[in-house]
PDB file of N, CA and C in Angstrom:
ATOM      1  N   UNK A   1    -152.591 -71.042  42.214  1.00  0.00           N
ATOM      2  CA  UNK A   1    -152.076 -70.381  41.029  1.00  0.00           C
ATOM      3  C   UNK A   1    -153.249 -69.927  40.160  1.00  0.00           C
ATOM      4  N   UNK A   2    -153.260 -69.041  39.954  1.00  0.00           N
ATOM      5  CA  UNK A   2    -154.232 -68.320  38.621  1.00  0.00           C
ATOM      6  C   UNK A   2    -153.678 -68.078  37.976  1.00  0.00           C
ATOM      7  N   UNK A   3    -154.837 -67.837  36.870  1.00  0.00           N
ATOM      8  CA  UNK A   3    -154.510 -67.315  35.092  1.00  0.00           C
ATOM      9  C   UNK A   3    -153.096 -68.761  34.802  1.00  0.00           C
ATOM     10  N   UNK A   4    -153.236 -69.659  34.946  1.00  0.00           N
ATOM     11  CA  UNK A   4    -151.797 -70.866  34.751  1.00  0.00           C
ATOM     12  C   UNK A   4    -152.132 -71.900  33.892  1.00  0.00           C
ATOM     13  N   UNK A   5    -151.561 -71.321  32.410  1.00  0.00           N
ATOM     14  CA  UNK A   5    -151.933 -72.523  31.167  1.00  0.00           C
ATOM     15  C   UNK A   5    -151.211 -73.902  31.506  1.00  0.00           C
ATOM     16  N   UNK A   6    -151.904 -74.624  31.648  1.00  0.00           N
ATOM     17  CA  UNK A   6    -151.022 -76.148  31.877  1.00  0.00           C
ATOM     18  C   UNK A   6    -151.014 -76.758  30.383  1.00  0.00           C
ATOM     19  N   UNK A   7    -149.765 -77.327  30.337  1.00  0.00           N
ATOM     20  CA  UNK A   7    -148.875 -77.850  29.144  1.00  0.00           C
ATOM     21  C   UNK A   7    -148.891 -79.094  28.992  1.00  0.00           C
ATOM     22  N   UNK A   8    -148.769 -79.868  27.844  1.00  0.00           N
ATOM     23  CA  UNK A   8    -148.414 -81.191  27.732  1.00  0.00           C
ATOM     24  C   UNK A   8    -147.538 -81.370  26.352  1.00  0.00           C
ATOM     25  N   UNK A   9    -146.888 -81.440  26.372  1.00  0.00           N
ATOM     26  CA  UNK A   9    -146.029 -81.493  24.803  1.00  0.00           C
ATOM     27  C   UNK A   9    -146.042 -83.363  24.111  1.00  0.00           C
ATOM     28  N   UNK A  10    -146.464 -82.713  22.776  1.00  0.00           N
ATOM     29  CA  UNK A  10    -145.667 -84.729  22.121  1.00  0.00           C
ATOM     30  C   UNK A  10    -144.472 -84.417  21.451  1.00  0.00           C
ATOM     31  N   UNK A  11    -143.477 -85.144  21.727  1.00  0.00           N
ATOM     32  CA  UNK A  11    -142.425 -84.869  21.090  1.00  0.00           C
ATOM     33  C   UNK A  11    -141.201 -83.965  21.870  1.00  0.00           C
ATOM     34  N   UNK A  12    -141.338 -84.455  23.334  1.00  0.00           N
ATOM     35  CA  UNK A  12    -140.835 -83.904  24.081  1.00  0.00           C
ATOM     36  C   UNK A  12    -138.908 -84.390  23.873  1.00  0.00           C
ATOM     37  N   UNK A  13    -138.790 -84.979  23.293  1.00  0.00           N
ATOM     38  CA  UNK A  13    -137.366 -84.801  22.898  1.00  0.00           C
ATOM     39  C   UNK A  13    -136.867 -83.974  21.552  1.00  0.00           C
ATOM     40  N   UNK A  14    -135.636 -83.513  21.088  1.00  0.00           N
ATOM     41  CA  UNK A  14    -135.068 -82.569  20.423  1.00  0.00           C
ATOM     42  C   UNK A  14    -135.534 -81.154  20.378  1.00  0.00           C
ATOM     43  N   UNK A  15    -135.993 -80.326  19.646  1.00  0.00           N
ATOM     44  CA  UNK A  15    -136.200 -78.869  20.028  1.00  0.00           C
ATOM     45  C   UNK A  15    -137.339 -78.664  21.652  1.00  0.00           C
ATOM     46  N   UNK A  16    -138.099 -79.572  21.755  1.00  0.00           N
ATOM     47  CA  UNK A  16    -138.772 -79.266  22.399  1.00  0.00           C
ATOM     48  C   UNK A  16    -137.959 -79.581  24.087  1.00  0.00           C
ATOM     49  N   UNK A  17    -136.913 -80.168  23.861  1.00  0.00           N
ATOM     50  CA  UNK A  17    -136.111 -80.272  25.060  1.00  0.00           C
ATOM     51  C   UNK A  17    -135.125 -78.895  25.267  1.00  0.00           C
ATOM     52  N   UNK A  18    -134.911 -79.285  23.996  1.00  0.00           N
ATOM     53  CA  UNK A  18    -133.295 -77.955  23.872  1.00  0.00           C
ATOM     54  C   UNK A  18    -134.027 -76.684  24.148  1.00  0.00           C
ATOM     55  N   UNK A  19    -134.904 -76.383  23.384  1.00  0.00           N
ATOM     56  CA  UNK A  19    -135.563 -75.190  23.641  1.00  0.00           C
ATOM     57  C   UNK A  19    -136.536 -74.647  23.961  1.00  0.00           C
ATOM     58  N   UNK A  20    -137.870 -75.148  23.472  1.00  0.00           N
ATOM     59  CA  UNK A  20    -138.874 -75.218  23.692  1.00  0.00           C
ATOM     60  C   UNK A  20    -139.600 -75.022  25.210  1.00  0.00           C
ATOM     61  N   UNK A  21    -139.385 -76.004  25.687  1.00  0.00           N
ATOM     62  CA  UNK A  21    -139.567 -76.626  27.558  1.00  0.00           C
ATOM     63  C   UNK A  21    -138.750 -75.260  28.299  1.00  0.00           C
ATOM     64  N   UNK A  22    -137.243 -75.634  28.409  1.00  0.00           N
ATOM     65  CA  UNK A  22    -136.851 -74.510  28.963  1.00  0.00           C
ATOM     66  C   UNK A  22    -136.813 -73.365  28.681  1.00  0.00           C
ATOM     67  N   UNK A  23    -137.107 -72.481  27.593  1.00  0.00           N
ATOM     68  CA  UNK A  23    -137.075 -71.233  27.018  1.00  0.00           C
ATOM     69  C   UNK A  23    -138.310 -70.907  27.316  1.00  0.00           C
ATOM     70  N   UNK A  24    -139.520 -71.181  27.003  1.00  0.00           N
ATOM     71  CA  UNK A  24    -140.497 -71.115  26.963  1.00  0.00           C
ATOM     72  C   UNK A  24    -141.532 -71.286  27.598  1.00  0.00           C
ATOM     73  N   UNK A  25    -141.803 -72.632  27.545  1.00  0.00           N
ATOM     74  CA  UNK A  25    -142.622 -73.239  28.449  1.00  0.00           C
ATOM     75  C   UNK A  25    -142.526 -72.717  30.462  1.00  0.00           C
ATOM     76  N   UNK A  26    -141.294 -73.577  30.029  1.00  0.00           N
ATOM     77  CA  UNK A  26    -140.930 -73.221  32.331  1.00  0.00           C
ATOM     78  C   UNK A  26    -140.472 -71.724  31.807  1.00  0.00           C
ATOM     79  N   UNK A  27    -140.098 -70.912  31.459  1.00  0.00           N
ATOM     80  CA  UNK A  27    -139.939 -68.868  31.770  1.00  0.00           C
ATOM     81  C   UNK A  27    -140.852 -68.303  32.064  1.00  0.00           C
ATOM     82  N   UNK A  28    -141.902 -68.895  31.368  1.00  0.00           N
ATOM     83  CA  UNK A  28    -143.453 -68.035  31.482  1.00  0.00           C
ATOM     84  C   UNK A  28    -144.016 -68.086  32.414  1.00  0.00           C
ATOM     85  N   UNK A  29    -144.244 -67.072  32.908  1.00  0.00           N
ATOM     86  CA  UNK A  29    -144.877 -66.599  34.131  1.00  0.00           C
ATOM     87  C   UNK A  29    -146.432 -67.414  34.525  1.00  0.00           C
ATOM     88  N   UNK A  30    -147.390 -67.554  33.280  1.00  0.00           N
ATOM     89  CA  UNK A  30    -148.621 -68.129  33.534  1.00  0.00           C
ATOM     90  C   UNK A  30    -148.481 -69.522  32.903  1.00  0.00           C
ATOM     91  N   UNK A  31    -147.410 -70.158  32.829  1.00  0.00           N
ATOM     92  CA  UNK A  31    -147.310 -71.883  32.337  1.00  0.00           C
ATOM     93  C   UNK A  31    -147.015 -72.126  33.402  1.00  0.00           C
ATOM     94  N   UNK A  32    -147.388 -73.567  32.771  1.00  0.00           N
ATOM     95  CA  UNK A  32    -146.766 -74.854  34.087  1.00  0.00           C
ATOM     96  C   UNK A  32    -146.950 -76.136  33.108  1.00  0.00           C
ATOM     97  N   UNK A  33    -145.758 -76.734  32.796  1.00  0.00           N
ATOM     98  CA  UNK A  33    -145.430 -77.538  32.004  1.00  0.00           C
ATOM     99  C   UNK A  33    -146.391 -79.186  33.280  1.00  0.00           C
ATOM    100  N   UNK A  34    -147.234 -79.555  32.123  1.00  0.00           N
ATOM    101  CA  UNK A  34    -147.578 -81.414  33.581  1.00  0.00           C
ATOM    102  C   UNK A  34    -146.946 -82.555  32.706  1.00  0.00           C
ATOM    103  N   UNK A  35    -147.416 -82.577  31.498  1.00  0.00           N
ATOM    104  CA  UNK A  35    -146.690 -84.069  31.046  1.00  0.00           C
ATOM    105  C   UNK A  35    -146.377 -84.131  29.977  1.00  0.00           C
ATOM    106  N   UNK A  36    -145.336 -84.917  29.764  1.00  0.00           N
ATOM    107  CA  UNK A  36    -144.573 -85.091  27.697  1.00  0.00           C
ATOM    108  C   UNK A  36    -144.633 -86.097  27.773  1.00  0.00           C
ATOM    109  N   UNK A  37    -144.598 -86.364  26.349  1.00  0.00           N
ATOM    110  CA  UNK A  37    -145.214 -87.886  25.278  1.00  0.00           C
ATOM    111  C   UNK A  37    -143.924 -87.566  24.693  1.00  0.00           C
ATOM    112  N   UNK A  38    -142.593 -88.604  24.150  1.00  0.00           N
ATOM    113  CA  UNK A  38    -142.578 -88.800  23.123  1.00  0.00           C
ATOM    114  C   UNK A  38    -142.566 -90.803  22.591  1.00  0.00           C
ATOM    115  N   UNK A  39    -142.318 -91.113  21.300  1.00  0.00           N
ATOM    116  CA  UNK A  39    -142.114 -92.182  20.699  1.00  0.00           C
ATOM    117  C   UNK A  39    -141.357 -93.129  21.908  1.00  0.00           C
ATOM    118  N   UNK A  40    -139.968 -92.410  22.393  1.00  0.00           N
ATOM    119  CA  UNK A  40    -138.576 -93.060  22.602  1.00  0.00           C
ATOM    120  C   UNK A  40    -139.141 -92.602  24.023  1.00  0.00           C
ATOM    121  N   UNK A  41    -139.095 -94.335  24.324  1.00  0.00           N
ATOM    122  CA  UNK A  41    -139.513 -94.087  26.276  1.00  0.00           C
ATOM    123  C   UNK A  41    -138.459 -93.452  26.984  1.00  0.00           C
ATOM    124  N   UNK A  42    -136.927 -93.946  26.635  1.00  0.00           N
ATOM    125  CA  UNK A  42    -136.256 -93.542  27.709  1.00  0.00           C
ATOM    126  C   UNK A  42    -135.894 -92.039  27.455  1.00  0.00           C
ATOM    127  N   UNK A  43    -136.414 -91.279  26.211  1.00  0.00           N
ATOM    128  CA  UNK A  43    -135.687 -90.137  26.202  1.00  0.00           C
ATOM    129  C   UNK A  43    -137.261 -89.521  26.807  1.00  0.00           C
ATOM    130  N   UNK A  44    -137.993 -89.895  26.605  1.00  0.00           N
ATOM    131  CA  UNK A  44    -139.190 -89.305  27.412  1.00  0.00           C
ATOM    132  C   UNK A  44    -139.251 -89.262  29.020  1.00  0.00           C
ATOM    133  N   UNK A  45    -138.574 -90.279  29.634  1.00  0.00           N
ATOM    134  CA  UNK A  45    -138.680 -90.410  31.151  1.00  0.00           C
ATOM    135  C   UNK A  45    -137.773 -89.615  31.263  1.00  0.00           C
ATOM    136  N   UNK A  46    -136.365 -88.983  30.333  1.00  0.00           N
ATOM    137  CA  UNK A  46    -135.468 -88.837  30.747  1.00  0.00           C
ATOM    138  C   UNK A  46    -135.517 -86.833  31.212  1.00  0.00           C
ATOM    139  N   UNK A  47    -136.455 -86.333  29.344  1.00  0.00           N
ATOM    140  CA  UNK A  47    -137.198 -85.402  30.153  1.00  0.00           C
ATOM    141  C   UNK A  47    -137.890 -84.981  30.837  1.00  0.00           C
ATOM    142  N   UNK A  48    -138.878 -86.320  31.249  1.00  0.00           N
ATOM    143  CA  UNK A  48    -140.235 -85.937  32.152  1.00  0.00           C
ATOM    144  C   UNK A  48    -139.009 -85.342  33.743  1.00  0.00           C
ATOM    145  N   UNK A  49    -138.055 -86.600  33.990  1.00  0.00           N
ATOM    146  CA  UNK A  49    -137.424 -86.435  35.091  1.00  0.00           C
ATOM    147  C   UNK A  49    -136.579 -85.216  35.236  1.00  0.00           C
ATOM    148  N   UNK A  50    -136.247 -84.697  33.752  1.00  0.00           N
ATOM    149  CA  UNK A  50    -135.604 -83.631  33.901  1.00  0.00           C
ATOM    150  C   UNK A  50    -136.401 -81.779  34.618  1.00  0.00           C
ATOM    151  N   UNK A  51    -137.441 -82.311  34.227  1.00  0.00           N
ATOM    152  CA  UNK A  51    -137.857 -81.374  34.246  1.00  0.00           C
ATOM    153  C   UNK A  51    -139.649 -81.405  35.278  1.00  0.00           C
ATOM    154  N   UNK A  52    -139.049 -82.508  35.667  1.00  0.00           N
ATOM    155  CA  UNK A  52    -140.227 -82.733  36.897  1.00  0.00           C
ATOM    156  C   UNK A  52    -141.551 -82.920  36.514  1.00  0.00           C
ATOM    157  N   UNK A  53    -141.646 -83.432  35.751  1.00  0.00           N
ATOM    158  CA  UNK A  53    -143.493 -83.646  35.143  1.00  0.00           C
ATOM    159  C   UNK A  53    -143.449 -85.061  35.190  1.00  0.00           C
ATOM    160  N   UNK A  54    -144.975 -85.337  34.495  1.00  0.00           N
ATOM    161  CA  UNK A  54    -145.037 -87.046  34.187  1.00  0.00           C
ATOM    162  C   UNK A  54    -144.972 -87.144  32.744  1.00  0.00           C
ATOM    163  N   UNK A  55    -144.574 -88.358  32.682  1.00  0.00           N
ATOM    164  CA  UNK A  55    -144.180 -88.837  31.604  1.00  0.00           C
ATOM    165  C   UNK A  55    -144.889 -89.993  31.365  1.00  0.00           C
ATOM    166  N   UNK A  56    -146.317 -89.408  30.134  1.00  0.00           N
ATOM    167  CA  UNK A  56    -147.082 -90.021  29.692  1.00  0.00           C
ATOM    168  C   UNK A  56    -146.381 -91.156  28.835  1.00  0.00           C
ATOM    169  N   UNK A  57    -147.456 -92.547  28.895  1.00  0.00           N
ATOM    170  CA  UNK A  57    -147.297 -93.344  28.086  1.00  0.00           C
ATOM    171  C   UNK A  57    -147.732 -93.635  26.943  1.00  0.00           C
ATOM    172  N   UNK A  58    -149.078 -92.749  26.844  1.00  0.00           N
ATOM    173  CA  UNK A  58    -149.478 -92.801  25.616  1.00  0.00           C
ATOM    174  C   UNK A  58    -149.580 -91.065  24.972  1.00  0.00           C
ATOM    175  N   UNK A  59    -150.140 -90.924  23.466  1.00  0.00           N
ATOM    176  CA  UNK A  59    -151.042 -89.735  23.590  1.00  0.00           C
ATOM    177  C   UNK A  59    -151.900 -89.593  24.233  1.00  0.00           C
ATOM    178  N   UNK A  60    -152.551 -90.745  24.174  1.00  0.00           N
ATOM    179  CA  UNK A  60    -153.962 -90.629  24.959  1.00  0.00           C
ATOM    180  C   UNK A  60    -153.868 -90.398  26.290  1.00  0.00           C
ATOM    181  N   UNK A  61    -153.100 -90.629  26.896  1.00  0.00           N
ATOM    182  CA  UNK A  61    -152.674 -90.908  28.618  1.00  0.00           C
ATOM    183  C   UNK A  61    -152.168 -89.455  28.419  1.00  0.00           C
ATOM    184  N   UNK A  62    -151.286 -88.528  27.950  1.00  0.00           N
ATOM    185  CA  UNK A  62    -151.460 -86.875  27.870  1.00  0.00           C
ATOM    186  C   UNK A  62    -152.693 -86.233  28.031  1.00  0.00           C
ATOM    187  N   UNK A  63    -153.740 -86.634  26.605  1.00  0.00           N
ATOM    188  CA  UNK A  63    -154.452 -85.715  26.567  1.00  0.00           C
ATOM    189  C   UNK A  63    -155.407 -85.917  27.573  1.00  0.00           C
ATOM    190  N   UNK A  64    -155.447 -87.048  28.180  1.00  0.00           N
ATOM    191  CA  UNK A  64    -156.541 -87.133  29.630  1.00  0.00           C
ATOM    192  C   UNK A  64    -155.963 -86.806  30.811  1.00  0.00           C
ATOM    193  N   UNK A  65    -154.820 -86.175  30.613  1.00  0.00           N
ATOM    194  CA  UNK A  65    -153.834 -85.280  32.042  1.00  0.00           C
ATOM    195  C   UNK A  65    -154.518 -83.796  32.199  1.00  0.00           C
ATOM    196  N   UNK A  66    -154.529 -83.279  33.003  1.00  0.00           N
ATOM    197  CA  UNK A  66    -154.940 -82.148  33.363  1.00  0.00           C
ATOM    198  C   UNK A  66    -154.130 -81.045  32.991  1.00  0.00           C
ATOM    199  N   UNK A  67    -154.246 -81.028  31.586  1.00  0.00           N
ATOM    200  CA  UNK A  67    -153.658 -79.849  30.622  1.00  0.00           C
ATOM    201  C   UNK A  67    -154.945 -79.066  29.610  1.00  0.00           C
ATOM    202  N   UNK A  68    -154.475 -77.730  29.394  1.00  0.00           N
ATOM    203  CA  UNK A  68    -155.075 -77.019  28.613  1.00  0.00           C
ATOM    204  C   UNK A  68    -154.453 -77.130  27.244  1.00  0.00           C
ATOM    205  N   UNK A  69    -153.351 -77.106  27.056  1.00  0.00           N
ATOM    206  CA  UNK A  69    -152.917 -77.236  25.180  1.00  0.00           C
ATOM    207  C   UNK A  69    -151.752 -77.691  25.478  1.00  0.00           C
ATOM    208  N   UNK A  70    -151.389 -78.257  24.340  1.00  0.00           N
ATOM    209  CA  UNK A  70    -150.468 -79.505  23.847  1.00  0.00           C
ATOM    210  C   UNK A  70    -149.954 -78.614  22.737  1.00  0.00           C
ATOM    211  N   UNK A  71    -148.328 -78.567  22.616  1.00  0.00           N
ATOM    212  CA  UNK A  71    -147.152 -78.363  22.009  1.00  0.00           C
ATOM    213  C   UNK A  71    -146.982 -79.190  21.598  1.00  0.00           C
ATOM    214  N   UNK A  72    -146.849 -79.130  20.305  1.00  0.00           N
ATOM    215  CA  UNK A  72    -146.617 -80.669  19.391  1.00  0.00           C
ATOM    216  C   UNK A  72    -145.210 -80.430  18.568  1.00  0.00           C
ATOM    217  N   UNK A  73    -144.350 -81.451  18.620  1.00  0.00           N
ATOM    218  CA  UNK A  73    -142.648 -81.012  18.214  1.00  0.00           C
ATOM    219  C   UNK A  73    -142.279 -82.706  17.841  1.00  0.00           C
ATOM    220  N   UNK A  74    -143.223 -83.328  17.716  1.00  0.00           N
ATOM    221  CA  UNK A  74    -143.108 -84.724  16.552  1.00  0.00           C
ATOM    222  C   UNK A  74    -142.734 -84.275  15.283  1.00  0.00           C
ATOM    223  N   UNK A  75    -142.172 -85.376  14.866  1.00  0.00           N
ATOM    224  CA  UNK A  75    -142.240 -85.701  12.973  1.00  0.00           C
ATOM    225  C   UNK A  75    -142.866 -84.938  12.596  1.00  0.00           C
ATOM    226  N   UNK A  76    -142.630 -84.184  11.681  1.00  0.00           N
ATOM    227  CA  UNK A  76    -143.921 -83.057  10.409  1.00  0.00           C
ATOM    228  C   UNK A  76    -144.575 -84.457  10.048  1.00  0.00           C
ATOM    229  N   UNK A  77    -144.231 -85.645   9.600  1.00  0.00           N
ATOM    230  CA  UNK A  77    -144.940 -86.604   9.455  1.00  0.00           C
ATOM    231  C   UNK A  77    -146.574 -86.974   9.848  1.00  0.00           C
ATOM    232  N   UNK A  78    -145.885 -86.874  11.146  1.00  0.00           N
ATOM    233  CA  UNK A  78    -146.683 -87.196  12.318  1.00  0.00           C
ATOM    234  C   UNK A  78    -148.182 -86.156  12.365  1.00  0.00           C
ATOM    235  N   UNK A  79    -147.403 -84.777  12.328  1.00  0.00           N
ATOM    236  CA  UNK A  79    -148.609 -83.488  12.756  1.00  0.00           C
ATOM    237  C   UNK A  79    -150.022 -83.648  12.771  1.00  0.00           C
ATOM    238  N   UNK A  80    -150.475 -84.143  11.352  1.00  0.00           N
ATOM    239  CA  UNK A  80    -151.837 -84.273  11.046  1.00  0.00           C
ATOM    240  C   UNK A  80    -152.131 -84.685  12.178  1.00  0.00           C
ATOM    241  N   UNK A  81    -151.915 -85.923  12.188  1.00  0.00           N
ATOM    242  CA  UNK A  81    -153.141 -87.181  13.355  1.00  0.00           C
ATOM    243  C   UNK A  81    -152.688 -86.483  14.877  1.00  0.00           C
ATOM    244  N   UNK A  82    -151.349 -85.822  14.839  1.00  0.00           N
ATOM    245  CA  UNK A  82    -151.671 -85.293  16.315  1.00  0.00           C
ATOM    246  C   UNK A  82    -152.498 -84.181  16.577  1.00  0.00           C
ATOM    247  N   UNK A  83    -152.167 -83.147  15.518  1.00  0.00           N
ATOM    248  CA  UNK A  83    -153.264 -82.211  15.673  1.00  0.00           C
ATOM    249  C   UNK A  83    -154.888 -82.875  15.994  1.00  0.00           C
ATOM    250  N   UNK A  84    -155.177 -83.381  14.741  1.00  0.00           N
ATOM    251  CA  UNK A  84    -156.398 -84.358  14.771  1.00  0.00           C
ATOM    252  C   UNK A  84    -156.933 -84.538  16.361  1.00  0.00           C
ATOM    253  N   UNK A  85    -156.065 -85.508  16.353  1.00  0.00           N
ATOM    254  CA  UNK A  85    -156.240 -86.042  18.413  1.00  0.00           C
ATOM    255  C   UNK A  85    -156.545 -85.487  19.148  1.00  0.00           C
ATOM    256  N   UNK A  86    -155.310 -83.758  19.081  1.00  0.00           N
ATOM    257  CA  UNK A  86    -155.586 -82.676  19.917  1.00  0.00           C
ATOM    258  C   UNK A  86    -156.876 -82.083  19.912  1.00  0.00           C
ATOM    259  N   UNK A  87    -157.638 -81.976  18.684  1.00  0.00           N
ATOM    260  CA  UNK A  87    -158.656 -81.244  18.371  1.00  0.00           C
ATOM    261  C   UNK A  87    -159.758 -82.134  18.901  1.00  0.00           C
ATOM    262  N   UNK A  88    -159.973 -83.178  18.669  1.00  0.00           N
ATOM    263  CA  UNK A  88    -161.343 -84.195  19.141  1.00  0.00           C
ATOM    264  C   UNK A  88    -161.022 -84.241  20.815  1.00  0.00           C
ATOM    265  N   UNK A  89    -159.795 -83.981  21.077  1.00  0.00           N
ATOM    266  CA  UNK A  89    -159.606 -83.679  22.885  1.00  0.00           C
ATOM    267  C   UNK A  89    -159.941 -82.250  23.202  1.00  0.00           C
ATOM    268  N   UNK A  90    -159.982 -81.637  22.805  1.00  0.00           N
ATOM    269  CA  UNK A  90    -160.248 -80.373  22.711  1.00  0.00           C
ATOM    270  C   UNK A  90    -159.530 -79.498  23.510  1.00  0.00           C
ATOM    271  N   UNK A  91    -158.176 -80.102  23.108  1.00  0.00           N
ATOM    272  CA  UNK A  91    -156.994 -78.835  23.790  1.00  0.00           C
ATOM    273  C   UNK A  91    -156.708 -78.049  22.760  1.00  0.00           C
ATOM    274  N   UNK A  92    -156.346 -77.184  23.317  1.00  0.00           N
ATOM    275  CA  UNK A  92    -155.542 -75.734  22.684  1.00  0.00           C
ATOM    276  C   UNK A  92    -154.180 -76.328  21.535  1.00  0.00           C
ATOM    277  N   UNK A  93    -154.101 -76.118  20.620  1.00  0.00           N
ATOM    278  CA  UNK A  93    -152.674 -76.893  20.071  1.00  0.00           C
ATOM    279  C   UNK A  93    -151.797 -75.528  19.388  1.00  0.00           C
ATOM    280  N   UNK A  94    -150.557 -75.845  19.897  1.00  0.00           N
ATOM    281  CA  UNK A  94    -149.075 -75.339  18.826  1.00  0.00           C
ATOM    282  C   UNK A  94    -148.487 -76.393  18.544  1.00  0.00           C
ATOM    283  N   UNK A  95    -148.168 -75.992  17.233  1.00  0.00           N
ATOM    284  CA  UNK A  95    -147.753 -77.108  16.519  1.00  0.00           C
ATOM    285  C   UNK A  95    -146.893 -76.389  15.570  1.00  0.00           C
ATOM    286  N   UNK A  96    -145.379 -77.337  15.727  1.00  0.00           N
ATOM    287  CA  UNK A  96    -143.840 -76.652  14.860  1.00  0.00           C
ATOM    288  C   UNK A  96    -144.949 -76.757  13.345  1.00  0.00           C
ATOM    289  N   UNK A  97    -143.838 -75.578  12.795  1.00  0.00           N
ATOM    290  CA  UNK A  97    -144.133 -75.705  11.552  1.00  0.00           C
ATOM    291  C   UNK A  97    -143.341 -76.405  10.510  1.00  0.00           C
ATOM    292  N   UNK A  98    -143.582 -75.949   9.343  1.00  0.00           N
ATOM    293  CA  UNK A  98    -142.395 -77.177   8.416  1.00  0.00           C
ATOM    294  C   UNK A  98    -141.989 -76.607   7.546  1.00  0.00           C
ATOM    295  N   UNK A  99    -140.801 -76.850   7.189  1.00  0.00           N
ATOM    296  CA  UNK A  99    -140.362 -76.161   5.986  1.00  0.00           C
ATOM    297  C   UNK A  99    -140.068 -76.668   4.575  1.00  0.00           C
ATOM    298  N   UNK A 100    -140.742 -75.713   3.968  1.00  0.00           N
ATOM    299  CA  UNK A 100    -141.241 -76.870   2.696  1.00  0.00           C
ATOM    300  C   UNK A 100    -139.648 -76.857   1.713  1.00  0.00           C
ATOM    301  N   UNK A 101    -139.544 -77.392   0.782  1.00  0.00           N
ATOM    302  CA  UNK A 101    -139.030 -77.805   0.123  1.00  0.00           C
ATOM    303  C   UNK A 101    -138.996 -76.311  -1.047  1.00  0.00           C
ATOM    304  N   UNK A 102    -139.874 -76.081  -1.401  1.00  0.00           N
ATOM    305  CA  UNK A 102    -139.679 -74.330  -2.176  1.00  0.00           C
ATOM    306  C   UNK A 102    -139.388 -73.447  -1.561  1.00  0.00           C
ATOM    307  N   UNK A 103    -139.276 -73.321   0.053  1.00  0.00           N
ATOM    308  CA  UNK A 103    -138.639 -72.269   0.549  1.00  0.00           C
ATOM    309  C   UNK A 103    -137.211 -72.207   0.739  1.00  0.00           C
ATOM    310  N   UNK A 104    -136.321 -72.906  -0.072  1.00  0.00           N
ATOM    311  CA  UNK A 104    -135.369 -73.195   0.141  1.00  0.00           C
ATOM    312  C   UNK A 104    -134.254 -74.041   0.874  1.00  0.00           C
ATOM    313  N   UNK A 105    -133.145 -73.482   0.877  1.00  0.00           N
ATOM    314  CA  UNK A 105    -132.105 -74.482   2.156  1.00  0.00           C
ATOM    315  C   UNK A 105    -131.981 -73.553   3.040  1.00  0.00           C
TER     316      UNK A 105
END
């Protein structure tokens, strides 16, 4: 396979299941989804299995998988220190955005 961004998502349950993974990730012609992280083991094995990847146990056990950038779809909580992580690993990162509180309902 050439030109083939390999993927690792944290937060591989809720949007990044519903939509994210399958819309996106697996459509694209030059992806290839390898492993998701989230918090909740069994909803993590449940997408790794869904969708045929591994299903890291840690962050750290992601970012030492043979991926180019990490999709991050954790807690807005969370973002900082994953970005953080992502960056001292030196993958590529997307990361959901958030919606603040002055932009309305």
């Amino acid at each position: 396979m050439k030109n083939i961004v390999k993927w690792g998502v944290i937060g591989s349950g809720g949007i990044a299941r519903r939509r994210t993974i399958p819309e996106g990730i697996i459509q694209a012609e030059h992806a290839k989804l390898i492993s998701v992280f989230d918090i909740n083991p069994d909803v993590n094995r449940s997408v790794a299995d869904e969708f045929h990847v591994s299903a890291a146990d840690s962050i750290s056990d992601l970012l030492n998988s043979d991926i180019d950038v990490v999709y991050i779809a954790s807690p807005v909580y969370m973002h900082s220190d994953h970005v953080i992580a992502c960056a001292k690993a030196k993958k590529h990162i997307f990361c959901e955005k958030r919606r603040l509180a002055s932009e309305g309902s």
